[in-house]
PDB file of N, CA and C in Angstrom:
ATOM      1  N   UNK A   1     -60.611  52.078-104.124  1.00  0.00           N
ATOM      2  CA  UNK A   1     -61.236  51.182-105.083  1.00  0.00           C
ATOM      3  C   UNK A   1     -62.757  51.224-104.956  1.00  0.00           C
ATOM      4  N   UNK A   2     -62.714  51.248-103.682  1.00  0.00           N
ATOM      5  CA  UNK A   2     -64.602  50.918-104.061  1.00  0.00           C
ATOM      6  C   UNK A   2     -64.776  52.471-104.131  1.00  0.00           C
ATOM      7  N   UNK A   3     -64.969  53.491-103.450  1.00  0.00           N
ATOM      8  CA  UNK A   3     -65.028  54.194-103.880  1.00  0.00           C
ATOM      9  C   UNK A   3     -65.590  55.021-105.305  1.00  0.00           C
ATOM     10  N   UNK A   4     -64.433  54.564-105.497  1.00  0.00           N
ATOM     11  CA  UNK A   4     -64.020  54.912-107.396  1.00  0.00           C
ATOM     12  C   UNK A   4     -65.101  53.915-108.609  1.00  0.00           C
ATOM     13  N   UNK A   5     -65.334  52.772-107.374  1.00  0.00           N
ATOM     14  CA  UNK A   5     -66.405  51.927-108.599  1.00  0.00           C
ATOM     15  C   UNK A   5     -68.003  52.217-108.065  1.00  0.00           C
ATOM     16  N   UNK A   6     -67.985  52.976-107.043  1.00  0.00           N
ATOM     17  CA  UNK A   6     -69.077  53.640-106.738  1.00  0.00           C
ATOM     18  C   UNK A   6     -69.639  55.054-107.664  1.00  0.00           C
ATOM     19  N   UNK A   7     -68.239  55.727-108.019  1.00  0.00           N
ATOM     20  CA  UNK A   7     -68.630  56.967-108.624  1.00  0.00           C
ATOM     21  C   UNK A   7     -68.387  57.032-110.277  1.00  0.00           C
ATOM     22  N   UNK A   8     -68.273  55.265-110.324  1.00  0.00           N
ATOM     23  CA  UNK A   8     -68.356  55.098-111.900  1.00  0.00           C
ATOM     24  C   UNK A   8     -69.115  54.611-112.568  1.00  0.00           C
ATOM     25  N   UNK A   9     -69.910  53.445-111.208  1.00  0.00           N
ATOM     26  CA  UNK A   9     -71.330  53.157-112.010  1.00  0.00           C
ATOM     27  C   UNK A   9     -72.415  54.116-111.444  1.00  0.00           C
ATOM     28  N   UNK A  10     -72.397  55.089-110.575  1.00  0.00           N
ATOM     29  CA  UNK A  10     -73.408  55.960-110.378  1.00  0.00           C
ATOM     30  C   UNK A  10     -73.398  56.864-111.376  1.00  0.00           C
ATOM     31  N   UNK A  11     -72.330  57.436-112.162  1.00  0.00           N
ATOM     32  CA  UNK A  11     -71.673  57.957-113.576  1.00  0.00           C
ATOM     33  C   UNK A  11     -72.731  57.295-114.665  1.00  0.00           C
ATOM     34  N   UNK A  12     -72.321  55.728-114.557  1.00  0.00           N
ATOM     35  CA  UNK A  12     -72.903  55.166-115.670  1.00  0.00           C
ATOM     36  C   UNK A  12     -74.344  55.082-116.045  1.00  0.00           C
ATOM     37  N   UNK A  13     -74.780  55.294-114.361  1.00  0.00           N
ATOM     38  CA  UNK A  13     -76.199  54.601-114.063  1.00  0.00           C
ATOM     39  C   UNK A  13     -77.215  56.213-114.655  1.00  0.00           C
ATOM     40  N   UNK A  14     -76.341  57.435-114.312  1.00  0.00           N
ATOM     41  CA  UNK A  14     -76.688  58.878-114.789  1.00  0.00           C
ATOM     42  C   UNK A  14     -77.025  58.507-116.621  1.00  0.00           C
ATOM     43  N   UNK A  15     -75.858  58.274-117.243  1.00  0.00           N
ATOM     44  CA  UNK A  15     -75.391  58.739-118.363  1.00  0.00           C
ATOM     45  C   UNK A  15     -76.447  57.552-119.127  1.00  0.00           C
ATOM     46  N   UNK A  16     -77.105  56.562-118.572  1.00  0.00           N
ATOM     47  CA  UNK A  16     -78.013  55.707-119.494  1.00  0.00           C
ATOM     48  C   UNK A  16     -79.037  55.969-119.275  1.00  0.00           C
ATOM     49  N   UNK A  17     -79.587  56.726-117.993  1.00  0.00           N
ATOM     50  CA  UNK A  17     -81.115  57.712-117.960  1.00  0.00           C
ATOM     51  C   UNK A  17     -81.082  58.665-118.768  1.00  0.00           C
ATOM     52  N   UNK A  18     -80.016  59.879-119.301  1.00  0.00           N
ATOM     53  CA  UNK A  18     -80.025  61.054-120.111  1.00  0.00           C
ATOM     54  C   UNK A  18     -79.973  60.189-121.477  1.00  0.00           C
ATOM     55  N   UNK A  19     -79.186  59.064-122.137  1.00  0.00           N
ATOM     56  CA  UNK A  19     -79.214  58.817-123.035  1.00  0.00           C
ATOM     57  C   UNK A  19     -80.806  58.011-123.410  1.00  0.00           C
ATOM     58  N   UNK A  20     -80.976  57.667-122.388  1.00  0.00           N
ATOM     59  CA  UNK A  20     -82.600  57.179-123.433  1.00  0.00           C
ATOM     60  C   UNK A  20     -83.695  58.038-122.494  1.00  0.00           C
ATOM     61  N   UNK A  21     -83.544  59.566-122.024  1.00  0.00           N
ATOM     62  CA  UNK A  21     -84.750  60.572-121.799  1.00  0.00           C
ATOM     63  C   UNK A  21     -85.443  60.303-120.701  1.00  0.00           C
ATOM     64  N   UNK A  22     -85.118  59.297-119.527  1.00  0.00           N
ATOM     65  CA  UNK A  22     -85.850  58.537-118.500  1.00  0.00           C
ATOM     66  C   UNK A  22     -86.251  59.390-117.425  1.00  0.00           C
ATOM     67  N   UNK A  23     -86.998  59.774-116.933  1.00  0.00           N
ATOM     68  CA  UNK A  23     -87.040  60.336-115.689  1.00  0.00           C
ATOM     69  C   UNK A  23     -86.093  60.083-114.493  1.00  0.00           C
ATOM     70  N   UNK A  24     -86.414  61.075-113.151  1.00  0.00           N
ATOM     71  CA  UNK A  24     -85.596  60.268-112.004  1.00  0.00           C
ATOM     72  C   UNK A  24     -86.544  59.088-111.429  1.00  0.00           C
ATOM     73  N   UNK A  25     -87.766  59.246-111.795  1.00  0.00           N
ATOM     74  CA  UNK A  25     -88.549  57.901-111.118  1.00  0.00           C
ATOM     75  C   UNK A  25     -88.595  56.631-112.315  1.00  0.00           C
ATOM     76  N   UNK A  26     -87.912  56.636-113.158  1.00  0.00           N
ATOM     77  CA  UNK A  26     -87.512  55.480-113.755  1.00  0.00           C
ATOM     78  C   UNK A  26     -86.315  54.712-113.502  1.00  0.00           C
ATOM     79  N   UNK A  27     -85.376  55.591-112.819  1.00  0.00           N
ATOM     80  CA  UNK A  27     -83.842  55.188-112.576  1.00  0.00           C
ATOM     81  C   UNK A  27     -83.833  54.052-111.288  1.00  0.00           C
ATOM     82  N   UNK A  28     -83.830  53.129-111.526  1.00  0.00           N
ATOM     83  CA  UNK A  28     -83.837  51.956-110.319  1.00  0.00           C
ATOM     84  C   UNK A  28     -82.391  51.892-109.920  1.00  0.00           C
ATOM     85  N   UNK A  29     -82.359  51.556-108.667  1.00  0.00           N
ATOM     86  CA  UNK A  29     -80.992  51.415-107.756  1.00  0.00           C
ATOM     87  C   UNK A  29     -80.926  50.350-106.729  1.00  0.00           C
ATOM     88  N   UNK A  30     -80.204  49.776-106.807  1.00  0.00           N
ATOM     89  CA  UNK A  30     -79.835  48.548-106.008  1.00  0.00           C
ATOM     90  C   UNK A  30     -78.247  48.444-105.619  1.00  0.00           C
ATOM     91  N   UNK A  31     -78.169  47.764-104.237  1.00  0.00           N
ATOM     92  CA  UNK A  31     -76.432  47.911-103.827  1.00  0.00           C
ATOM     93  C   UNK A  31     -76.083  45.874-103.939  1.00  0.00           C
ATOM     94  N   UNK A  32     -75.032  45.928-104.336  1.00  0.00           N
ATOM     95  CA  UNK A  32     -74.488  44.415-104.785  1.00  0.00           C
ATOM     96  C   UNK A  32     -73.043  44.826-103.726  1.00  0.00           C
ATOM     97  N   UNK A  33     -73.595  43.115-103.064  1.00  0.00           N
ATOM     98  CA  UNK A  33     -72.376  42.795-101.891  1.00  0.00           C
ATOM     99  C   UNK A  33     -71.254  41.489-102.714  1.00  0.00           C
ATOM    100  N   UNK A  34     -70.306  41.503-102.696  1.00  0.00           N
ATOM    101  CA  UNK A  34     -69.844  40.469-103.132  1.00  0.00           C
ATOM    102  C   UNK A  34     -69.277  39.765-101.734  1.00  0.00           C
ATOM    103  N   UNK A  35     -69.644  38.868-101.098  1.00  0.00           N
ATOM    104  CA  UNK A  35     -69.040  38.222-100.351  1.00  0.00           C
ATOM    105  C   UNK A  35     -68.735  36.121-100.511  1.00  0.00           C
ATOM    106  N   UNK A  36     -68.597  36.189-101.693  1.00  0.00           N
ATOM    107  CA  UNK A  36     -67.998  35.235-102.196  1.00  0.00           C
ATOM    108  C   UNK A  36     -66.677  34.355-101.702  1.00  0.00           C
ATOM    109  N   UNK A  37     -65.882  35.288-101.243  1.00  0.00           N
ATOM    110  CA  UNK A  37     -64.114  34.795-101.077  1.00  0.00           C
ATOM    111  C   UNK A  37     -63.796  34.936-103.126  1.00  0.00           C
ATOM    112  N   UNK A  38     -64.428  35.827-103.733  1.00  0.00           N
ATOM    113  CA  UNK A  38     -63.855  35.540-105.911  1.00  0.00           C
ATOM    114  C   UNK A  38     -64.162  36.737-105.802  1.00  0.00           C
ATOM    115  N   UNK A  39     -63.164  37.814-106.670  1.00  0.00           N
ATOM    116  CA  UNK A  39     -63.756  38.595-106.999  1.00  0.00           C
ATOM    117  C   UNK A  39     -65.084  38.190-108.029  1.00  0.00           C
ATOM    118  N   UNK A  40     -65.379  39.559-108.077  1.00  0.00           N
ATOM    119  CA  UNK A  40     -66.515  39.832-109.382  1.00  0.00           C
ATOM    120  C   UNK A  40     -66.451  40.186-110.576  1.00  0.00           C
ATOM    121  N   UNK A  41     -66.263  39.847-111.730  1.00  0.00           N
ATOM    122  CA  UNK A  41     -65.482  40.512-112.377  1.00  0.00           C
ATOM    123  C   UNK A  41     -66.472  40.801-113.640  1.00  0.00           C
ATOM    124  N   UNK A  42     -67.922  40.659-114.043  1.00  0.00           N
ATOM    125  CA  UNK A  42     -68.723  41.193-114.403  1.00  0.00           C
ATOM    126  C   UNK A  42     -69.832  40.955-113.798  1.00  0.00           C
ATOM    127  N   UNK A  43     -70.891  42.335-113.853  1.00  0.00           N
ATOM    128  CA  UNK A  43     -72.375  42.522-113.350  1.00  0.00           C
ATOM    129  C   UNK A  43     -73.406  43.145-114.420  1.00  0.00           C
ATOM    130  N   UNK A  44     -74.406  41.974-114.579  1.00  0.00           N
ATOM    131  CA  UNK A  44     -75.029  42.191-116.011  1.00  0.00           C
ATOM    132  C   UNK A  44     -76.464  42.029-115.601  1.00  0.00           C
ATOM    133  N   UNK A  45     -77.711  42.940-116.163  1.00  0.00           N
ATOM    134  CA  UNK A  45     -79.165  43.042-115.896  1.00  0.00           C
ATOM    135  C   UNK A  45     -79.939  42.766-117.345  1.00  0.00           C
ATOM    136  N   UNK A  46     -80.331  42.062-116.964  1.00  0.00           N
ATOM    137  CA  UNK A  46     -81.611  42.258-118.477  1.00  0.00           C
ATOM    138  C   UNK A  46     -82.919  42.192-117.266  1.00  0.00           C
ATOM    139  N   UNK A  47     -83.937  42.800-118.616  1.00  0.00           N
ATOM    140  CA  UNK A  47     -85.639  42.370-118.081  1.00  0.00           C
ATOM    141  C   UNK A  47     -85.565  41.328-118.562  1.00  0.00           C
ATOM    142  N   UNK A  48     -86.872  41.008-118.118  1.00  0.00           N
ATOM    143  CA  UNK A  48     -87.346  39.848-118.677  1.00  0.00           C
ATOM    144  C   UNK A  48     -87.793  38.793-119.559  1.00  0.00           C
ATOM    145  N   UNK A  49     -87.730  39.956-120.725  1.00  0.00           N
ATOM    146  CA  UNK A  49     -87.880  39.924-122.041  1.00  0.00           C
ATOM    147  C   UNK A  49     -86.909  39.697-123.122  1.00  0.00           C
ATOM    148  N   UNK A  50     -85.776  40.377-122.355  1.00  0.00           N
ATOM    149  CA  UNK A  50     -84.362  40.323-123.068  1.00  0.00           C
ATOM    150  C   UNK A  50     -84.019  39.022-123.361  1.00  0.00           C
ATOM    151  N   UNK A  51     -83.366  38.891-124.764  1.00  0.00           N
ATOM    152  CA  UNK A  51     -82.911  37.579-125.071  1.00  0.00           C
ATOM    153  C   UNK A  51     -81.565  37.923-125.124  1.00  0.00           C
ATOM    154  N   UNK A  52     -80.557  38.431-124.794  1.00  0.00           N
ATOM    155  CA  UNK A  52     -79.269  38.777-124.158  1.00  0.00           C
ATOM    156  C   UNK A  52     -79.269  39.542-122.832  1.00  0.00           C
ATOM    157  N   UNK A  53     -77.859  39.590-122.342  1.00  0.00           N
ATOM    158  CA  UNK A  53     -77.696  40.222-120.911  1.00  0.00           C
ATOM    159  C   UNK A  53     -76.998  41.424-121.333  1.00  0.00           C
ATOM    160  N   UNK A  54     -77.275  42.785-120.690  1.00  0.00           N
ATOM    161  CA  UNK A  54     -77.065  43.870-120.760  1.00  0.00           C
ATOM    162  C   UNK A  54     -75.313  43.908-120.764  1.00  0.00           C
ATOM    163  N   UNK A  55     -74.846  44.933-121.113  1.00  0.00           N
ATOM    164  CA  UNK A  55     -73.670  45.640-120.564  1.00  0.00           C
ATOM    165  C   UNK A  55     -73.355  44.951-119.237  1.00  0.00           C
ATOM    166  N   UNK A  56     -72.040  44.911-119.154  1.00  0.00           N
ATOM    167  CA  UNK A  56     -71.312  44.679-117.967  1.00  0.00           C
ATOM    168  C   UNK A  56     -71.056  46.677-117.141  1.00  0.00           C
ATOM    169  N   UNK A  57     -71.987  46.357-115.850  1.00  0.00           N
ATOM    170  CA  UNK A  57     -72.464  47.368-115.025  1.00  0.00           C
ATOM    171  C   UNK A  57     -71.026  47.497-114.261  1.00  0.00           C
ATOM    172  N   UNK A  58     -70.114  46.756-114.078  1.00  0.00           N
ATOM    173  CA  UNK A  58     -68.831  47.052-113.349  1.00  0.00           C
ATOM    174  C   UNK A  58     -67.814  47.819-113.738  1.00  0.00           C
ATOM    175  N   UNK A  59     -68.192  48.274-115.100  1.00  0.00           N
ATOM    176  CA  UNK A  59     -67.254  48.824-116.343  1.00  0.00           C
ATOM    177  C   UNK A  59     -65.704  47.698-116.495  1.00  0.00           C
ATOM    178  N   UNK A  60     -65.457  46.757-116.427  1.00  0.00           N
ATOM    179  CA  UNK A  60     -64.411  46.568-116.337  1.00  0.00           C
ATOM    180  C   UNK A  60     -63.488  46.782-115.104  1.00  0.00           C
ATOM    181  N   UNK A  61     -64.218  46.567-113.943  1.00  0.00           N
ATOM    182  CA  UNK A  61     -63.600  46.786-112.711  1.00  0.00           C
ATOM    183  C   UNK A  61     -64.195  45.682-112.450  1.00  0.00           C
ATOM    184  N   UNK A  62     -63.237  45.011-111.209  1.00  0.00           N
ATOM    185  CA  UNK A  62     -64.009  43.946-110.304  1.00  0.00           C
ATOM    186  C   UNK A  62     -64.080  44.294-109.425  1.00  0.00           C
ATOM    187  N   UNK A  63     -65.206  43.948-108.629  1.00  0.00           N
ATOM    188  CA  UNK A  63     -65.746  43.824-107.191  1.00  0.00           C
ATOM    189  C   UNK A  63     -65.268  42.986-106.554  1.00  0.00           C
ATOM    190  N   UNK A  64     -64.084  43.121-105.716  1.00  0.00           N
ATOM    191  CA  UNK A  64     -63.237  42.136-104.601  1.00  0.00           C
ATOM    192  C   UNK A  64     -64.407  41.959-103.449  1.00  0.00           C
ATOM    193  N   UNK A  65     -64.442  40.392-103.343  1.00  0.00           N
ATOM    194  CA  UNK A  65     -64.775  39.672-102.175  1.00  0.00           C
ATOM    195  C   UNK A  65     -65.049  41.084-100.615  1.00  0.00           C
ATOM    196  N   UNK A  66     -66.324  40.902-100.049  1.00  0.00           N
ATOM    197  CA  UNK A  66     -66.032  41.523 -99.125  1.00  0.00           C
ATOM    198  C   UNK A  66     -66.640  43.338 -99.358  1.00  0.00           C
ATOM    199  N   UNK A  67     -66.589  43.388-100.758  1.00  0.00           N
ATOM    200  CA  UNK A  67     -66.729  45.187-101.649  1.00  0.00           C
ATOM    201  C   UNK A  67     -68.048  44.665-101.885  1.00  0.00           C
ATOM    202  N   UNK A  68     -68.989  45.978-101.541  1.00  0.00           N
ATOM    203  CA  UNK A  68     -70.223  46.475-102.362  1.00  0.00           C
ATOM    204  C   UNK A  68     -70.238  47.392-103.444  1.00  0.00           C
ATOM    205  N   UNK A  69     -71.178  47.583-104.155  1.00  0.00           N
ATOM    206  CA  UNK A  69     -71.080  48.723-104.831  1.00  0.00           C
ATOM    207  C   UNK A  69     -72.666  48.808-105.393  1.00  0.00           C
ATOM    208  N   UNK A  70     -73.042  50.455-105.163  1.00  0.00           N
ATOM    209  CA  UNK A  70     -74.197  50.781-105.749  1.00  0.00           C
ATOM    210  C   UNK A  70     -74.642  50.680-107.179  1.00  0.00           C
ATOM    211  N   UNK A  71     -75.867  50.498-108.000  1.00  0.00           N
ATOM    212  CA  UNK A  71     -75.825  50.624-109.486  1.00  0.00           C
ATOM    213  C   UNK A  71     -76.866  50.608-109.714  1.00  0.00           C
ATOM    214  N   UNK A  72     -77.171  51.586-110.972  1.00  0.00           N
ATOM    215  CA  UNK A  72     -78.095  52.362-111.209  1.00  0.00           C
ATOM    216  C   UNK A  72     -78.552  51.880-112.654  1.00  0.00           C
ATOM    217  N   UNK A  73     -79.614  51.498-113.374  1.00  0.00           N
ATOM    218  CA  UNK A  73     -80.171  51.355-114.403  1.00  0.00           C
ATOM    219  C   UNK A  73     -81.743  51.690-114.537  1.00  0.00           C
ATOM    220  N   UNK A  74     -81.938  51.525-115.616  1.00  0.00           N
ATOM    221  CA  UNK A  74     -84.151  52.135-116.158  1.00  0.00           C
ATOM    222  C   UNK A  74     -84.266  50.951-116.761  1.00  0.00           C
ATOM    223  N   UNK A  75     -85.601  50.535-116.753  1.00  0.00           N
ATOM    224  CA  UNK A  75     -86.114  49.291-117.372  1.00  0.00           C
ATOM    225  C   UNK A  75     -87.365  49.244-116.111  1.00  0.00           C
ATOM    226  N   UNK A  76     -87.896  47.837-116.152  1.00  0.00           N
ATOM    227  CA  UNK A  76     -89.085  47.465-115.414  1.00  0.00           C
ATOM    228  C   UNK A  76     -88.326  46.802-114.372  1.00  0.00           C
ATOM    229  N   UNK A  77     -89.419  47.127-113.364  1.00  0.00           N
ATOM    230  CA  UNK A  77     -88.868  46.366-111.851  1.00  0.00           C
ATOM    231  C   UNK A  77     -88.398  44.887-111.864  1.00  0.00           C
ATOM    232  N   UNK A  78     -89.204  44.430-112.328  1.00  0.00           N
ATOM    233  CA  UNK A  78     -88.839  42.735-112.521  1.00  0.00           C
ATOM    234  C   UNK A  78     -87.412  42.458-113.837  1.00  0.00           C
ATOM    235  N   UNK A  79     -86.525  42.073-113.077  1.00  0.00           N
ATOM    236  CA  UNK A  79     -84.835  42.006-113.844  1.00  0.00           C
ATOM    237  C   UNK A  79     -84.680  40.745-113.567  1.00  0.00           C
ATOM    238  N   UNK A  80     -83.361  40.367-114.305  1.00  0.00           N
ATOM    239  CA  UNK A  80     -82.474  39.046-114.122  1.00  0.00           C
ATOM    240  C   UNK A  80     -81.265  39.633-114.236  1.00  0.00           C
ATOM    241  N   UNK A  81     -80.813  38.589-113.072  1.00  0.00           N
ATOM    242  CA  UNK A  81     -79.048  39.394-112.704  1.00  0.00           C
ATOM    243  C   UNK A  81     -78.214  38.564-112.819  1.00  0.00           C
ATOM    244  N   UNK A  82     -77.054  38.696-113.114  1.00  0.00           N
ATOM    245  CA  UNK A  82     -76.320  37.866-113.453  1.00  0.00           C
ATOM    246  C   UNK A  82     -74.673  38.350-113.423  1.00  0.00           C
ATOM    247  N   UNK A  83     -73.825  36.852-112.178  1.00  0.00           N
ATOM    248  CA  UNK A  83     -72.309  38.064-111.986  1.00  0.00           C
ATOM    249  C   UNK A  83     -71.847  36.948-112.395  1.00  0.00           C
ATOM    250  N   UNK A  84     -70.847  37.596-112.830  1.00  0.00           N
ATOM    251  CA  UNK A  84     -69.866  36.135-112.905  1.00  0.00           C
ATOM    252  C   UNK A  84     -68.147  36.448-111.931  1.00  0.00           C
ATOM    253  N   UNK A  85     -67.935  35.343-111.630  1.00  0.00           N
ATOM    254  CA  UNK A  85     -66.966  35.211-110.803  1.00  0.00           C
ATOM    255  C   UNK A  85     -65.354  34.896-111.411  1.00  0.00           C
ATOM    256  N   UNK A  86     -64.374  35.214-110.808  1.00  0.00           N
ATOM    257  CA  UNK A  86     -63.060  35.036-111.321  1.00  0.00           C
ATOM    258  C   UNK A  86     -62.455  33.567-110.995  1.00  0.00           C
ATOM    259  N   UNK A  87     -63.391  32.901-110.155  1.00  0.00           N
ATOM    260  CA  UNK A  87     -63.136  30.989-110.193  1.00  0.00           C
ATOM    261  C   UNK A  87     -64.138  30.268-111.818  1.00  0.00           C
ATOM    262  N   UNK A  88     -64.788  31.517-112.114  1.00  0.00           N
ATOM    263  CA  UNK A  88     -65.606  30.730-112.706  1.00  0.00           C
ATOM    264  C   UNK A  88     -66.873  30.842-112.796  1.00  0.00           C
ATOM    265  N   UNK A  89     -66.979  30.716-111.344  1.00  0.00           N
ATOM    266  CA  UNK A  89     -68.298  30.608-111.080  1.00  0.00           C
ATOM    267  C   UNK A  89     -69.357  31.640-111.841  1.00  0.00           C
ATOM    268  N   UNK A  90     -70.662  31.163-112.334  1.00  0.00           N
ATOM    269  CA  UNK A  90     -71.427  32.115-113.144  1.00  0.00           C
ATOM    270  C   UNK A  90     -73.117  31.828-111.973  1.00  0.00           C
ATOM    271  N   UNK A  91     -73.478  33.337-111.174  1.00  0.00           N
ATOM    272  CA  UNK A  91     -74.772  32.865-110.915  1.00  0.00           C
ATOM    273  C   UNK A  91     -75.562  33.811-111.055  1.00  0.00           C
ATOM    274  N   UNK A  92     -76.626  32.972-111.866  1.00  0.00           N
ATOM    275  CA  UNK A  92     -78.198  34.368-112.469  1.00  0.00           C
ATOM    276  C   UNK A  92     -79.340  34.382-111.481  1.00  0.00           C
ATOM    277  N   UNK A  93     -79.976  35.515-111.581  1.00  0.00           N
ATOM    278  CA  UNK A  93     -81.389  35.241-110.733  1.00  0.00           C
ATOM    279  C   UNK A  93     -82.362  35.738-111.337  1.00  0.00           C
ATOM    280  N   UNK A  94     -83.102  35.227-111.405  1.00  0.00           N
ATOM    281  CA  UNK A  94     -84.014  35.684-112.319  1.00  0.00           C
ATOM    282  C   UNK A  94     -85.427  36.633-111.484  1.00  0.00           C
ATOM    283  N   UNK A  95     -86.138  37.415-112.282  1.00  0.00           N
ATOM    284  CA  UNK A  95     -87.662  38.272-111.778  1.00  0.00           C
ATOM    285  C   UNK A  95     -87.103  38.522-110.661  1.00  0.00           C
ATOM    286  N   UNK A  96     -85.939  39.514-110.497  1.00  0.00           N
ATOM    287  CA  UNK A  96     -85.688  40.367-109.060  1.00  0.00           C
ATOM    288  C   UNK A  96     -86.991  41.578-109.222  1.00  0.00           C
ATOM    289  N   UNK A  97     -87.473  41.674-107.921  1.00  0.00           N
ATOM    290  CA  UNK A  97     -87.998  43.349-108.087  1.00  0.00           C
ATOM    291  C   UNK A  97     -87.095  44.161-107.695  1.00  0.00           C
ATOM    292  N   UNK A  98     -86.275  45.107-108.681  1.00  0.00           N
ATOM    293  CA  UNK A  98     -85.707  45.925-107.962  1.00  0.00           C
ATOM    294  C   UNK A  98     -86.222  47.127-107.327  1.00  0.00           C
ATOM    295  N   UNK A  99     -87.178  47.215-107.747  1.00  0.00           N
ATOM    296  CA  UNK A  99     -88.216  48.561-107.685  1.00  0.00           C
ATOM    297  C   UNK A  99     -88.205  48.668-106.047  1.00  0.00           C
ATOM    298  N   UNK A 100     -88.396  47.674-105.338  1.00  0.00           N
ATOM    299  CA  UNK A 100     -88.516  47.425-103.697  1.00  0.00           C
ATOM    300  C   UNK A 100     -87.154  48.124-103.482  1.00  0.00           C
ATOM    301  N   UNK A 101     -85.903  48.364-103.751  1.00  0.00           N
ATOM    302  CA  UNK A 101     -84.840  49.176-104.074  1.00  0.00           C
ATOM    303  C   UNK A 101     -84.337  47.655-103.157  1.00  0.00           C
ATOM    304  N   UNK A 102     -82.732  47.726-102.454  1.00  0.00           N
ATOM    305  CA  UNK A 102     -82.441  46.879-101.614  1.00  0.00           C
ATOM    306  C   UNK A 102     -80.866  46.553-101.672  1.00  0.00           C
ATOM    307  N   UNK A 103     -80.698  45.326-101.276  1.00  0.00           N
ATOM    308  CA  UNK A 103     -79.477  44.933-100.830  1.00  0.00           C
ATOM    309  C   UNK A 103     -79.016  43.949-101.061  1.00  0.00           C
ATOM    310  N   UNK A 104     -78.247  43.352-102.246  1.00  0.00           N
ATOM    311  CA  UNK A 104     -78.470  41.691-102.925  1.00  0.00           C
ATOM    312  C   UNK A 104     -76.891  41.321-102.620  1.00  0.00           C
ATOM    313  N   UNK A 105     -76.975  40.132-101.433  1.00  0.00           N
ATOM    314  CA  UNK A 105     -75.546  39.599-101.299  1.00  0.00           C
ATOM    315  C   UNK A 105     -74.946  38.663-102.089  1.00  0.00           C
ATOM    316  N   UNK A 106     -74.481  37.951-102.676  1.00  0.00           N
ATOM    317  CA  UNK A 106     -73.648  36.977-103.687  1.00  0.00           C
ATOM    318  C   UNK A 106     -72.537  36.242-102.270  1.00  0.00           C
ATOM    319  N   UNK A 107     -73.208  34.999-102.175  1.00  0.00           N
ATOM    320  CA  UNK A 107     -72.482  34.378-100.945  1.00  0.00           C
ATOM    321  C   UNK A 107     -71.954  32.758-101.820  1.00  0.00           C
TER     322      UNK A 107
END
């Protein structure tokens, strides 16, 4: 499982740099821990500017409690993230730098 949701959003994170022409130094990467005790069952980025939240980055997979997974998108360093949980639970963060690259836990 994780695995497989590793080599589907690194897939995804490819296939949205070739579709809008981005360089490799535009492609930002960050690893998401879910250690909740809920799965994850969507992972969504906008900038800052965005007046909606991007695509769900999990494709339709959840991130079980305990699972990381890498993910790859282009835009400006400063993002808002946003997972939502299978209790429910919905939590955003807003002006991440991802550019610092890193390691974002969900506790």
């Amino acid at each position: 499982m994780i695995r497989r949701g590793f080599m589907a959003l690194a897939g995804l994170g490819l296939a949205l740099v070739l579709a809008q022409g981005a360089s490799a130094q535009d492609n930002r990467w960050a690893t998401i821990f879910n250690d909740t005790g809920f799965d994850m069952i969507t992972f969504q980025v906008a900038g800052p500017s965005d007046r909606t939240w991007g695509e769900d980055l999990l494709g339709g997979d959840n991130l079980r409690t305990g699972e990381g997974v890498s993910i790859s998108w282009t835009g400006p360093c400063n993002n808002d993230l946003r997972a939502e949980f299978s209790n429910g639970d919905v939590r955003e963060r807003y002006r991440v730098n991802i550019c610092r690259g890193g390691l974002y836990h969900y506790q």
